[in-house]
N, C-alpha and C. Protein backbone atom coordinates (compact mmCIF):
# COMPACT_ATOMS: atom_id res chain seq x y z
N UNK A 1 -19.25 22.86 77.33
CA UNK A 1 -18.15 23.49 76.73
C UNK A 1 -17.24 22.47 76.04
N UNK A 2 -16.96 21.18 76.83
CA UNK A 2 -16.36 20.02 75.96
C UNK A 2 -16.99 20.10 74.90
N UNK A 3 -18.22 19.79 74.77
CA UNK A 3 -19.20 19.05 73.55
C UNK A 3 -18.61 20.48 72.41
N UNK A 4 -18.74 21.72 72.75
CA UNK A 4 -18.11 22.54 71.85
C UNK A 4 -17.24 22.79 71.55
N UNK A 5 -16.50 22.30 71.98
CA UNK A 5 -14.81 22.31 71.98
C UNK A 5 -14.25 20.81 70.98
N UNK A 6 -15.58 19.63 71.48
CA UNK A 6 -15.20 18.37 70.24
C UNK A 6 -15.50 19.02 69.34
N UNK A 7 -16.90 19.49 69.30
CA UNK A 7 -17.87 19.93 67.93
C UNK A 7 -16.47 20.43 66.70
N UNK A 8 -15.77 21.85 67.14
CA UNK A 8 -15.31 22.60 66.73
C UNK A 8 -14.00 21.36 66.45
N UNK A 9 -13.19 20.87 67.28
CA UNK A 9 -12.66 20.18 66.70
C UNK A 9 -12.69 19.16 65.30
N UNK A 10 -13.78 18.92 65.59
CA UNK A 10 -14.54 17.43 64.43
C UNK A 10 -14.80 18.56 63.62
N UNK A 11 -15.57 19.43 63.18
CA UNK A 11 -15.43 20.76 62.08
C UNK A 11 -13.93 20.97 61.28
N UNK A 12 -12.82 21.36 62.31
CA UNK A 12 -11.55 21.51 61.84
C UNK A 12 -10.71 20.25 61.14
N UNK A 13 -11.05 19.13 61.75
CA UNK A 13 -10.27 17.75 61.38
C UNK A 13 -10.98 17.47 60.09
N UNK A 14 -12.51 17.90 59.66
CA UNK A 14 -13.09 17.30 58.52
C UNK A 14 -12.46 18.79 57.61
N UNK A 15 -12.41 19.92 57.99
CA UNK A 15 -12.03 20.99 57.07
C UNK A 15 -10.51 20.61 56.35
N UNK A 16 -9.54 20.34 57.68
CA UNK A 16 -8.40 19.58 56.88
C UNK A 16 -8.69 18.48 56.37
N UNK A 17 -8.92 17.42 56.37
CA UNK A 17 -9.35 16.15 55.61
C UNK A 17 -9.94 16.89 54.19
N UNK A 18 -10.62 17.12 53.80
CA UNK A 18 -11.38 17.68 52.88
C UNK A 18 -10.52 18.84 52.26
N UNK A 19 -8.96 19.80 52.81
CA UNK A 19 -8.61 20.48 52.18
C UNK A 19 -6.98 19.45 51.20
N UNK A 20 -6.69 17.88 52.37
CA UNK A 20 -5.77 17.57 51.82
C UNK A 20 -5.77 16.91 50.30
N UNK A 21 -4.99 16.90 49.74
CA UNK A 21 -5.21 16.22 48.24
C UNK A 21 -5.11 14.54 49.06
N UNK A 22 -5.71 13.27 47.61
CA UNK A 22 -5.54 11.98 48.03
C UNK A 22 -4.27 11.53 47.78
N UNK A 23 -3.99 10.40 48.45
CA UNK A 23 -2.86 10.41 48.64
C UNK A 23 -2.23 9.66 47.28
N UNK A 24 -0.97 10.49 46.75
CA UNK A 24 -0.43 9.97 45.26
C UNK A 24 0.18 8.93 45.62
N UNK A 25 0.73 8.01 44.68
CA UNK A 25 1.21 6.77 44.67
C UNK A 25 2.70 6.98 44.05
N UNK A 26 3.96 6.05 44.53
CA UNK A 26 4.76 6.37 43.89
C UNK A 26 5.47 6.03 42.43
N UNK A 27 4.11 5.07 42.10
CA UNK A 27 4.55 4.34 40.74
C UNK A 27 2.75 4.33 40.16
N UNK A 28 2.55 3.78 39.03
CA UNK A 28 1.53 3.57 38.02
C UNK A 28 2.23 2.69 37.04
N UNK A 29 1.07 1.99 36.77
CA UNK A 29 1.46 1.02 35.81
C UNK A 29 0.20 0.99 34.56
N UNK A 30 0.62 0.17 33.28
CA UNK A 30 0.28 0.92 32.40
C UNK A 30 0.64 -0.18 30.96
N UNK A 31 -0.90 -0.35 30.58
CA UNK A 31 -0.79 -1.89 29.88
C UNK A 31 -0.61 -1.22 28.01
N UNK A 32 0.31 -2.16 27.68
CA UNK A 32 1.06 -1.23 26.36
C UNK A 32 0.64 -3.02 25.27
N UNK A 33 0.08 -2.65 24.24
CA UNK A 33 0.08 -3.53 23.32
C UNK A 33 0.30 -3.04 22.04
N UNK A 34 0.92 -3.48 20.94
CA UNK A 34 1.97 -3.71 20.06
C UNK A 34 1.69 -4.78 18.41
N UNK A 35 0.80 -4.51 17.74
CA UNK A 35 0.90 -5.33 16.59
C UNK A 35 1.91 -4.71 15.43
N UNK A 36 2.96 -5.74 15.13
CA UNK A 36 3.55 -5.02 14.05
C UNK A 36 2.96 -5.61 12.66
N UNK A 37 2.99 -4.86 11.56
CA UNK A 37 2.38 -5.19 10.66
C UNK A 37 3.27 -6.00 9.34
N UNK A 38 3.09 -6.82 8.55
CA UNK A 38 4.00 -7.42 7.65
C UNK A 38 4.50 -6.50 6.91
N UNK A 39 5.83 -6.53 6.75
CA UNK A 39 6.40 -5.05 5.71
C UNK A 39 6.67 -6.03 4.65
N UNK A 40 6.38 -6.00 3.35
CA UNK A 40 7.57 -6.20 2.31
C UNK A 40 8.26 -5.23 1.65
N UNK A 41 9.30 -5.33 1.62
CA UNK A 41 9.89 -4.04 0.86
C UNK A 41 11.64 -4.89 0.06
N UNK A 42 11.86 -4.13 -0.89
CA UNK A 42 13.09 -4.39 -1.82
C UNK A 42 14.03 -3.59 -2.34
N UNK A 43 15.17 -3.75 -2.69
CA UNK A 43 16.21 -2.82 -2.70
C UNK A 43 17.12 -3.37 -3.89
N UNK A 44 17.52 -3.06 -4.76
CA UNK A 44 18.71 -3.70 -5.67
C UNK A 44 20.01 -2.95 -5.02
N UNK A 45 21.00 -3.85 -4.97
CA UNK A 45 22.13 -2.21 -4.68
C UNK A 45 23.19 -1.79 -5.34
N UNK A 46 22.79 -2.38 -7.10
CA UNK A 46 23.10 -1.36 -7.75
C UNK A 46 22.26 -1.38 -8.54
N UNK A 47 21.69 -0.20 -8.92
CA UNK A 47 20.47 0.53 -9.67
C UNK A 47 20.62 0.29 -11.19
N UNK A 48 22.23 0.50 -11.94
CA UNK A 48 22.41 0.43 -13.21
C UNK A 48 23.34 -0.28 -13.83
N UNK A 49 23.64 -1.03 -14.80
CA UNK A 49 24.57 -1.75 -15.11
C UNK A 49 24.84 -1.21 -16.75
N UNK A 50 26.36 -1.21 -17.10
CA UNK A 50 26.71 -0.79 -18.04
C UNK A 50 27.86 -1.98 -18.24
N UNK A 51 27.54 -2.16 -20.03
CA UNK A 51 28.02 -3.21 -20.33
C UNK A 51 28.52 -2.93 -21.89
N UNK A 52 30.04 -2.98 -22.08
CA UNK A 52 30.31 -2.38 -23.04
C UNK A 52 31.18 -3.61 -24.03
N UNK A 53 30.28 -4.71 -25.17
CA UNK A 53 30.86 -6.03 -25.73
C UNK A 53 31.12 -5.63 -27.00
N UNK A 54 32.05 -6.38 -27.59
CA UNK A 54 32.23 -6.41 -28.89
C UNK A 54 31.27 -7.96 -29.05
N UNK A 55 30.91 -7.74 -30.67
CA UNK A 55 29.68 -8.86 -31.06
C UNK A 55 31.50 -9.86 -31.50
N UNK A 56 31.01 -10.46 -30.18
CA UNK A 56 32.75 -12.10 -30.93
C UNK A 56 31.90 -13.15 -29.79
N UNK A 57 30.46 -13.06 -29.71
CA UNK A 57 30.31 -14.20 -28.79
C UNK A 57 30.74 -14.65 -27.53
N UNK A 58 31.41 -13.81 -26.60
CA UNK A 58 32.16 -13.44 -25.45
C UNK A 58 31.41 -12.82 -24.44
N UNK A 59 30.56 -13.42 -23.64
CA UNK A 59 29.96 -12.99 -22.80
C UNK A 59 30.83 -12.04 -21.62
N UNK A 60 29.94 -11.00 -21.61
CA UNK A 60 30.39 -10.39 -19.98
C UNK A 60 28.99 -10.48 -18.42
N UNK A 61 29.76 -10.82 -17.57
CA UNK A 61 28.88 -10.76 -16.38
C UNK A 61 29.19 -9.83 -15.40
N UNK A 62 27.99 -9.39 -15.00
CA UNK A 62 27.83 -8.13 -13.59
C UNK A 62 27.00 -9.17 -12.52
N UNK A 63 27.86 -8.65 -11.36
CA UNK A 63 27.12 -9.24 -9.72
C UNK A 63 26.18 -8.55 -9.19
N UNK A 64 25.57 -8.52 -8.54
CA UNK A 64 24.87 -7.21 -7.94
C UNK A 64 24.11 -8.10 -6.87
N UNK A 65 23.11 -7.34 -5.94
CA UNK A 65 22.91 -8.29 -4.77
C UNK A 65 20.95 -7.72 -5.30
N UNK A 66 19.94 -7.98 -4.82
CA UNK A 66 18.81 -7.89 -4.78
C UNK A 66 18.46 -8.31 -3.14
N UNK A 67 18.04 -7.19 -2.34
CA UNK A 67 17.29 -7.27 -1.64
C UNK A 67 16.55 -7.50 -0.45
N UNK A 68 16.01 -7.92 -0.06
CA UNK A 68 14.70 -8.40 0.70
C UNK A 68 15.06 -7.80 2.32
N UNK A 69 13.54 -6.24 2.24
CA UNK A 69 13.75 -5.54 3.36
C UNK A 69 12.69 -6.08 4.25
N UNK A 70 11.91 -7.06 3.84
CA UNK A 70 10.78 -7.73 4.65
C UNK A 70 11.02 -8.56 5.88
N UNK A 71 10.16 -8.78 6.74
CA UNK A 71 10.08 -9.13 8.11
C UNK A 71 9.16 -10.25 7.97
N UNK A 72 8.96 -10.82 6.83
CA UNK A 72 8.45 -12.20 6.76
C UNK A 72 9.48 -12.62 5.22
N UNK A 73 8.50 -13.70 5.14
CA UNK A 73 9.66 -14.56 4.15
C UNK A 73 8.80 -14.03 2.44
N UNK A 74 9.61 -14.13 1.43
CA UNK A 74 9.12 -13.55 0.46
C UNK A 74 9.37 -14.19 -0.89
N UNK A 75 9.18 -14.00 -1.71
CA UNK A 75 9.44 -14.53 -2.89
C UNK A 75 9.45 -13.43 -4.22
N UNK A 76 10.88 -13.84 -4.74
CA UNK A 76 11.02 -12.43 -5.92
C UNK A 76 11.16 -13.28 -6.98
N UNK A 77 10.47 -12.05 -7.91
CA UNK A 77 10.34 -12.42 -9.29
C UNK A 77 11.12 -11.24 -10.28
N UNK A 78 11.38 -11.44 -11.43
CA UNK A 78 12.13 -10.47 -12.59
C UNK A 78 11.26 -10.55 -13.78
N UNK A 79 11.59 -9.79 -14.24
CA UNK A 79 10.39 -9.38 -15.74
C UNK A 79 11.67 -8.15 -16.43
N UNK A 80 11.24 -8.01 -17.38
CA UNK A 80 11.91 -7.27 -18.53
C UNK A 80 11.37 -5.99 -18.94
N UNK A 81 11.64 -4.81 -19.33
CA UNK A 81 10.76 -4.13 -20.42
C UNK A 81 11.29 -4.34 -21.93
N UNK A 82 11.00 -4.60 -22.95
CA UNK A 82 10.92 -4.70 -24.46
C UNK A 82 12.32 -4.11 -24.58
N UNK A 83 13.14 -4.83 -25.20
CA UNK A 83 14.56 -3.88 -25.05
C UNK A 83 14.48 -3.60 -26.68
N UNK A 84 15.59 -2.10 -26.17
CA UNK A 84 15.10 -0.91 -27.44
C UNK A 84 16.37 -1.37 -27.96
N UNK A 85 16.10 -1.13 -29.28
CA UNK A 85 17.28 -1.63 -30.06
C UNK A 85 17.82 -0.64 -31.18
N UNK A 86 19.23 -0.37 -31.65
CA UNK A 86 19.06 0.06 -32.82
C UNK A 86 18.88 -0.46 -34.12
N UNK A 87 19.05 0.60 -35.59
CA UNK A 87 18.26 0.05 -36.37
C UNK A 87 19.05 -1.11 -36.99
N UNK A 88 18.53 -2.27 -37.79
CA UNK A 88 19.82 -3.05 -37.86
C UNK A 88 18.77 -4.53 -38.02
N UNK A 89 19.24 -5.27 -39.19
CA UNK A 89 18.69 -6.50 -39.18
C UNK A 89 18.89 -7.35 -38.18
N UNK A 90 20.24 -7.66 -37.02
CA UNK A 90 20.68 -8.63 -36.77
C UNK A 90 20.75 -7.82 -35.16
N UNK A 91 19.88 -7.38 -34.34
CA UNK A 91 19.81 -6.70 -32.90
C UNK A 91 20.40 -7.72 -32.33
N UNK A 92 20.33 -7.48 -31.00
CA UNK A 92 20.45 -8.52 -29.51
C UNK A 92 19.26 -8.11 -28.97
N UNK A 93 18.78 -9.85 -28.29
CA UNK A 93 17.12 -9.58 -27.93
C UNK A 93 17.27 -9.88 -26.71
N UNK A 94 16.75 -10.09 -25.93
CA UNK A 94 16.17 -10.49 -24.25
C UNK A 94 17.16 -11.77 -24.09
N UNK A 95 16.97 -12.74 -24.81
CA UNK A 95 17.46 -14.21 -24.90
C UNK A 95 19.22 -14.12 -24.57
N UNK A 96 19.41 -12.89 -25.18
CA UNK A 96 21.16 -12.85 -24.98
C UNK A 96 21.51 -12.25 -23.74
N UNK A 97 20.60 -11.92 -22.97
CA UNK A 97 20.94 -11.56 -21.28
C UNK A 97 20.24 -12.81 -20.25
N UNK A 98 21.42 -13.64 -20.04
CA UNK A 98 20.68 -14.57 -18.83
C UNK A 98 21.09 -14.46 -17.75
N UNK A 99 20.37 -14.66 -16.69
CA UNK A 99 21.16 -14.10 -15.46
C UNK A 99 21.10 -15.42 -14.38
N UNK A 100 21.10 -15.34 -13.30
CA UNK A 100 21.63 -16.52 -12.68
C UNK A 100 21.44 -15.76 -11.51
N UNK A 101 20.30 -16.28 -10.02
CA UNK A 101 19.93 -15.45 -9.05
C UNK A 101 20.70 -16.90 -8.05
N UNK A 102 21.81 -16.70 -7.21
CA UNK A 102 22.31 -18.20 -6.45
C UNK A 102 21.13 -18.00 -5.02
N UNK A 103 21.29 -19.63 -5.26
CA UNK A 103 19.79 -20.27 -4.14
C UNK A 103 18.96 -20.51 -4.93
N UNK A 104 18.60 -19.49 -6.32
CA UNK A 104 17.22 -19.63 -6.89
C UNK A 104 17.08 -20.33 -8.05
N UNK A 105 16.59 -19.54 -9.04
CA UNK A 105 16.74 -19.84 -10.65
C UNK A 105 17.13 -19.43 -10.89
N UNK A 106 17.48 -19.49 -12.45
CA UNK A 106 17.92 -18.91 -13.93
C UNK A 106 17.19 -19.12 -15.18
N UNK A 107 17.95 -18.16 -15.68
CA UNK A 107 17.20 -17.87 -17.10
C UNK A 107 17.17 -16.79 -17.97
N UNK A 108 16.71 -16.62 -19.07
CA UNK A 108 16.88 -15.06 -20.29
C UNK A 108 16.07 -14.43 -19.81
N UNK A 109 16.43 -12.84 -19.97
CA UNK A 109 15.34 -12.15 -19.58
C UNK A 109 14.47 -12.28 -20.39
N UNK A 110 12.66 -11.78 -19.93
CA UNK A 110 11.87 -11.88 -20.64
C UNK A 110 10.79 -10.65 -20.41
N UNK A 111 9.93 -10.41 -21.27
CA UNK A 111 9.18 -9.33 -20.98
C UNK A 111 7.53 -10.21 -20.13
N UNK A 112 8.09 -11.68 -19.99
CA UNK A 112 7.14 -12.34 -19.06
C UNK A 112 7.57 -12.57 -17.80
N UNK A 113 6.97 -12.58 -16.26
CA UNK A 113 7.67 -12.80 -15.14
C UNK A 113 7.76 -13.86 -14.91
N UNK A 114 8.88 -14.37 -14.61
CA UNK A 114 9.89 -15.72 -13.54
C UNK A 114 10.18 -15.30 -12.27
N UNK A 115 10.02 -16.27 -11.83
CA UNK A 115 10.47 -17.19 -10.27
C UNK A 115 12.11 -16.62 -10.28
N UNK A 116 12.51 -15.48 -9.66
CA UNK A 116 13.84 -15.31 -9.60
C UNK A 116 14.19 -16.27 -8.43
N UNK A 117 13.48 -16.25 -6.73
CA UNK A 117 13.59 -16.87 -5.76
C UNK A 117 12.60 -17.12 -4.93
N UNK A 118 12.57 -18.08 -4.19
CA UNK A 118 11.21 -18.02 -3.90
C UNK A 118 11.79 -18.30 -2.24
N UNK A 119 10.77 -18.30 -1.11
CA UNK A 119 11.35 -18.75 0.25
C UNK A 119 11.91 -17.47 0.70
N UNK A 120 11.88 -16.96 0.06
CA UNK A 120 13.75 -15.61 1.00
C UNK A 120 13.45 -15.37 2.84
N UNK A 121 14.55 -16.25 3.27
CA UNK A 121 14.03 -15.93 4.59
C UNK A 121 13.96 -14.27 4.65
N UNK A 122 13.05 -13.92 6.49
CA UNK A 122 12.78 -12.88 6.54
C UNK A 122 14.21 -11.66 6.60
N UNK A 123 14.23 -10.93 6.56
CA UNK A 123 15.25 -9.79 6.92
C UNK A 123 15.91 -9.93 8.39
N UNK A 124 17.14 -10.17 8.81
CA UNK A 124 17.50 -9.95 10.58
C UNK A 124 16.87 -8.31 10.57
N UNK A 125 16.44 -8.42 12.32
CA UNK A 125 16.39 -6.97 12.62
C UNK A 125 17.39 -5.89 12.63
N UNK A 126 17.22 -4.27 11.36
CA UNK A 126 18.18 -3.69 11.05
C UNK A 126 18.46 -4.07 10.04
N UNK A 127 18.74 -5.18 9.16
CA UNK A 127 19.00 -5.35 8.03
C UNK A 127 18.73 -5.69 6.73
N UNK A 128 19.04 -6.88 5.93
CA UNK A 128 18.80 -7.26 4.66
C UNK A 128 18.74 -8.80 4.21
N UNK A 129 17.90 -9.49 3.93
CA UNK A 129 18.77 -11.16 3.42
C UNK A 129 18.95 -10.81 1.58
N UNK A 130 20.47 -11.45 1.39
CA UNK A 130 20.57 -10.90 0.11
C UNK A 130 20.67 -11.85 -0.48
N UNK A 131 20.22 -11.42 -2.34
CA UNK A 131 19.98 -12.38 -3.07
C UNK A 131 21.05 -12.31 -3.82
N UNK A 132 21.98 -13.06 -4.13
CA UNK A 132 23.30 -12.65 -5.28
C UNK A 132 22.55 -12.89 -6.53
N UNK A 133 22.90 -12.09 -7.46
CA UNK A 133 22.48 -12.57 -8.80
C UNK A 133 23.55 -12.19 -9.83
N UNK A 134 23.42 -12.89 -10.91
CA UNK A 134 24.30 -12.68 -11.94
C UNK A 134 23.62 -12.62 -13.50
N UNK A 135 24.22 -11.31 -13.61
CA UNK A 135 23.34 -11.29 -15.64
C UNK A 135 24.47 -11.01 -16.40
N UNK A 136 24.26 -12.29 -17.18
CA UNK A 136 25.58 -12.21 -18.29
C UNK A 136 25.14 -11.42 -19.64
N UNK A 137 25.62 -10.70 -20.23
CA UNK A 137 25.09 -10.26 -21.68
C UNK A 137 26.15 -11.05 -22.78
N UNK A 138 25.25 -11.38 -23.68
CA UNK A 138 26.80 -11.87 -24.68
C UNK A 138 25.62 -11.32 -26.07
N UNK A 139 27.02 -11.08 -26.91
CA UNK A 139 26.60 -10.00 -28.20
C UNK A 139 27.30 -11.36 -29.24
N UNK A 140 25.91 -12.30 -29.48
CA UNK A 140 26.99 -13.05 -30.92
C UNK A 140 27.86 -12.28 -31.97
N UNK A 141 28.54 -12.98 -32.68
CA UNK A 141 29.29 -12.24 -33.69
C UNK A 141 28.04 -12.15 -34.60
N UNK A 142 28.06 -11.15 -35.45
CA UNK A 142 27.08 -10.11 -36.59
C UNK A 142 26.17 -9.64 -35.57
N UNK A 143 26.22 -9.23 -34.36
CA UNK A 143 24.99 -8.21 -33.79
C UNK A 143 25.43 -7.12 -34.12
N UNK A 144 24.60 -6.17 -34.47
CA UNK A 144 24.18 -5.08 -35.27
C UNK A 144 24.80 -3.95 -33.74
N UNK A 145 25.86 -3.04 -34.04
CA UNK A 145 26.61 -2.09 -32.90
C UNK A 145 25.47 -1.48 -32.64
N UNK A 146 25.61 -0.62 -31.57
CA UNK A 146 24.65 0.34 -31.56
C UNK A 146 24.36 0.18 -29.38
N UNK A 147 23.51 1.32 -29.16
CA UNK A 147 23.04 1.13 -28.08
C UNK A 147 21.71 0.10 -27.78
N UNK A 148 21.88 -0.63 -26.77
CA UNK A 148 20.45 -1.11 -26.34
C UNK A 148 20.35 -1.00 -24.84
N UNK A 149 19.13 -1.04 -24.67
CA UNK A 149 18.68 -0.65 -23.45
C UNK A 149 17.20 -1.64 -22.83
N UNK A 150 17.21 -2.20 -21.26
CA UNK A 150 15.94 -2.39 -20.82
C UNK A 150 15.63 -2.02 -19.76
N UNK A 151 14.90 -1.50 -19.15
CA UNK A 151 14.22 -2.14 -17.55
C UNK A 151 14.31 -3.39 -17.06
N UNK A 152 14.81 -3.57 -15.52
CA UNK A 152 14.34 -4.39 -15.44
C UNK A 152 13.52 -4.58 -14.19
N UNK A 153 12.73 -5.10 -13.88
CA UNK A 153 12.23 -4.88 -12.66
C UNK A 153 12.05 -6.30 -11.06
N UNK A 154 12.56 -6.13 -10.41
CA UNK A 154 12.19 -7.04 -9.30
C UNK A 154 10.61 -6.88 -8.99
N UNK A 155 10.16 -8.18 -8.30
CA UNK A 155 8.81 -7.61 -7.55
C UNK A 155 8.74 -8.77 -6.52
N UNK A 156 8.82 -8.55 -5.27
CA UNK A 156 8.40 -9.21 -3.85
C UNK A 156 7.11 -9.30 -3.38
N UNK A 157 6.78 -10.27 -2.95
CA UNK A 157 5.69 -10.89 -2.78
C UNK A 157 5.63 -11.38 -1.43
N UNK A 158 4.54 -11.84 -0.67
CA UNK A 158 4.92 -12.51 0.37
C UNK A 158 4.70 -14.22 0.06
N UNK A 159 5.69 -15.14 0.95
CA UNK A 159 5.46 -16.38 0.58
C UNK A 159 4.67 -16.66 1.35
N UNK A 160 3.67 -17.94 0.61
CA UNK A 160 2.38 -18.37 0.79
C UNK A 160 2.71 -19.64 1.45
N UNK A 161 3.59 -20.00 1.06
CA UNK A 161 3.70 -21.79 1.41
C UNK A 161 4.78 -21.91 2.79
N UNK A 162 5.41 -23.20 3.10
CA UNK A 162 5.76 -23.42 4.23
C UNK A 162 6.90 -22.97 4.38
């Protein structure tokens, strides 16, 4: 009657064993890896400039900042589009807008690309490293009145060198 009385016991102790769940843990851990990828990205922050000269050889200059939303170091360049002119023997060409990027270079605009800056450290996290630049327009005396107009365009790159 013992031996049936363990039997039945050892039956019941494996029925509970076998009905309890295993036992949960109160933590897990949990391996997390992370590549971020090189961003370049660019911003002017102001989009348009309006510039209103009489032709007396009197330059005017606008400030404006250019840029750099990248997380490595970069290098910007400027280029021109063909500036439209009205009709008129004596226009204003590319040559009469030079601009002046501080840290970098200078020079007239051109419808060829230049080295505006090169190096730009990377962006702090959240923000911007900015490029000051300056474009003077000057209208010699006999430029022909009228509207003119260009594009101009930035383009960021990533830097290659040290």
């Amino acid at each position: 009657m013992i031996n049936k009385k363990v039997g039945m016991l050892a039956v019941a102790f494996m029925i509970l064993c076998a009905a309890t769940p295993a036992f949960a843990a109160t933590t897990a851990t949990q391996s997390v890896s992370v590549t971020v990828n090189p961003t370049i990205a660019i911003t002017v922050d102001n989009n348009a400039l309006t510039y209103t000269l009489n032709a007396d050889g009197v330059g005017s200059t606008q400030n404006f900042n250019v840029q750099s939303r990248s997380n490595v170091k970069t290098d910007i360049s400027i280029i021109a589009s063909a500036l439209s002119t009205p009709t008129g023997s004596d226009p204003l060409v590319l040559g009469n807008f030079a601009w002046v990027a501080t840290g970098g270079n200078s020079g007239v605009l051109s419808t060829t690309s230049q080295a505006l800056i090169t190096n730009v450290n990377k962006a702090p996290k959240n923000g911007y490293t900015s490029v000051p630049v300056a474009l003077t327009v000057n209208a010699p005396i006999g430029t022909d009145p009228g509207a003119y107009s260009t594009t101009i365009t930035y383009t960021i790159s990533q830097h290659t060198g040290p």
